[in-house]
Protein backbone atom coordinates (compact mmCIF):
# COMPACT_ATOMS: atom_id res chain seq x y z
CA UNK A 1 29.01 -42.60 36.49
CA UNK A 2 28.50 -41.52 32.80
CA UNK A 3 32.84 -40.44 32.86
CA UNK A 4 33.85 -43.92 34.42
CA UNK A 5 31.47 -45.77 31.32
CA UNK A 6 32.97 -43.92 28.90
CA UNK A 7 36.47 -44.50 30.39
CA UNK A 8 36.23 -48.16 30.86
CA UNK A 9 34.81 -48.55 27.55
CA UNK A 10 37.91 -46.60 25.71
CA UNK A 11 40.45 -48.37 28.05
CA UNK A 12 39.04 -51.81 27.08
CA UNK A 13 38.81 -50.76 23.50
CA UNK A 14 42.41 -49.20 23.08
CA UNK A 15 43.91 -52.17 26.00
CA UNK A 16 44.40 -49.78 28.69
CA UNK A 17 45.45 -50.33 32.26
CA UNK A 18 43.56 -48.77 34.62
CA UNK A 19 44.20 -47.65 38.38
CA UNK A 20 40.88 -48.27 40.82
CA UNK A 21 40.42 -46.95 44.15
CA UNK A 22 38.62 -49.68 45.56
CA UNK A 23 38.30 -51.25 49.41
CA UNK A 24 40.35 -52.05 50.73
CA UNK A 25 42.54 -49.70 48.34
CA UNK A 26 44.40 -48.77 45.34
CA UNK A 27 44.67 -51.75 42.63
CA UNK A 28 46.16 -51.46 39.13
CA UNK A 29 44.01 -54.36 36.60
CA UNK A 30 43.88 -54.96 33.20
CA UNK A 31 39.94 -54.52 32.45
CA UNK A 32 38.20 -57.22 29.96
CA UNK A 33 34.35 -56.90 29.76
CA UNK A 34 31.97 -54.31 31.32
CA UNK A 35 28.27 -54.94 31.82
CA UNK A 36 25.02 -54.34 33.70
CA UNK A 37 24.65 -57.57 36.26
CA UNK A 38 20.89 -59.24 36.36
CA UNK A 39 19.83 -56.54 39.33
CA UNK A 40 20.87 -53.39 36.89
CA UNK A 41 24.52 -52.91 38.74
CA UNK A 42 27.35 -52.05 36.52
CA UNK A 43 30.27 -54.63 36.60
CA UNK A 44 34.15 -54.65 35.58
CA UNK A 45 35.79 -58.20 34.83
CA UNK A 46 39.14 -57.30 35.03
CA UNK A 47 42.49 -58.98 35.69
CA UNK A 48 44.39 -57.83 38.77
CA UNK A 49 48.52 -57.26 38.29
CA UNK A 50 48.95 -55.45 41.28
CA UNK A 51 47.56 -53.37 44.88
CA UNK A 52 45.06 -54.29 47.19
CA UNK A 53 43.08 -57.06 48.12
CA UNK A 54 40.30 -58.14 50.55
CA UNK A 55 40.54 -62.03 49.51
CA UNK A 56 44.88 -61.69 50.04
CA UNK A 57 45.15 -62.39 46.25
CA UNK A 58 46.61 -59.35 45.06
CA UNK A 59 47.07 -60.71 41.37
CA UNK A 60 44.00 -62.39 39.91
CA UNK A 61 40.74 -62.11 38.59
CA UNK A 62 38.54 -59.43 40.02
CA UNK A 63 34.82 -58.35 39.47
CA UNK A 64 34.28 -54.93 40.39
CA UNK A 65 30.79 -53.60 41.01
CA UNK A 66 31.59 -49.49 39.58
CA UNK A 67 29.89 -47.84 42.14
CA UNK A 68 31.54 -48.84 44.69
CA UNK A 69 34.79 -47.68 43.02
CA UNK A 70 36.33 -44.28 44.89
CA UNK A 71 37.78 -43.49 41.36
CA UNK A 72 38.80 -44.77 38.28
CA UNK A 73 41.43 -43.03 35.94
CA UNK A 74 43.65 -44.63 33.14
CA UNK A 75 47.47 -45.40 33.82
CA UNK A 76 48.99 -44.47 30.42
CA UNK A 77 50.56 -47.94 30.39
CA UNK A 78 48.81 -50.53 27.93
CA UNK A 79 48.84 -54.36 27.62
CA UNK A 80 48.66 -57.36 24.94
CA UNK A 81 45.65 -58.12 25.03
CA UNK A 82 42.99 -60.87 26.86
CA UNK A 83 44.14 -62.82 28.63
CA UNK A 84 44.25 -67.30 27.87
CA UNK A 85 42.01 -68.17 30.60
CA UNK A 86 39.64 -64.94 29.64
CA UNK A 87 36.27 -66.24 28.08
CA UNK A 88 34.02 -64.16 26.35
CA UNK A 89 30.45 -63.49 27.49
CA UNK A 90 30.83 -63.45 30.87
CA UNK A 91 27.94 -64.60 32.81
CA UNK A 92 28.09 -62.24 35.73
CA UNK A 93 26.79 -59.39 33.19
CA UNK A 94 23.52 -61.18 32.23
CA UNK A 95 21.63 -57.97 31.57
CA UNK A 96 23.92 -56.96 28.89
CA UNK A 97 27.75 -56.43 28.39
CA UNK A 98 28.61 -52.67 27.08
CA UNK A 99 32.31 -53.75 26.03
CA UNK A 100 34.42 -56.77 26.12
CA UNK A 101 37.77 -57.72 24.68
């Protein structure tokens, strides 16, 4: 857990895409705040551009509970930035958010 904090935090920091293996599979997103959720679970806001999806909307905004991730690993590619709609403080990490663009 400690490799995918410090991971998420650099690829959020230096605008990183990153590749998760997460049910029902593979998803490339564009991560943009990371944070503990009220019952202590670590969370990834993150914009979907591509791979899987278990609600059939493959590019979107996702929040990703980390351990339930298979992996995590960084893509090489980067992006612009936040996105417009993206608003800062997310409320779905109310016991703290670690990094956030």
């Amino acid at each position: 857990m400690l490799r995918s904090s410090a991971l998420i935090t650099a690829a959020i920091n230096q605008r990183q895409l990153l590749r998760i293996v997460y049910p029902p599979g593979v998803r490339i997103i564009e991560p943009h705040a990371f944070g503990w959720s009220a019952d202590r679970n670590l969370l990834l806001r993150a914009y979907q551009i591509e791979g899987a999806s278990a609600s059939g909307e493959h590019e979107w905004w996702k929040l990703f509970r980390v351990d339930r991730a298979e992996s995590i690993d960084l893509t090489g590619a980067s992006f612009d930035g936040p996105r417009p709609e993206y608003k800062r403080g997310d409320r779905a990490m109310r016991a703290g958010i670690i990094a956030e663009l």
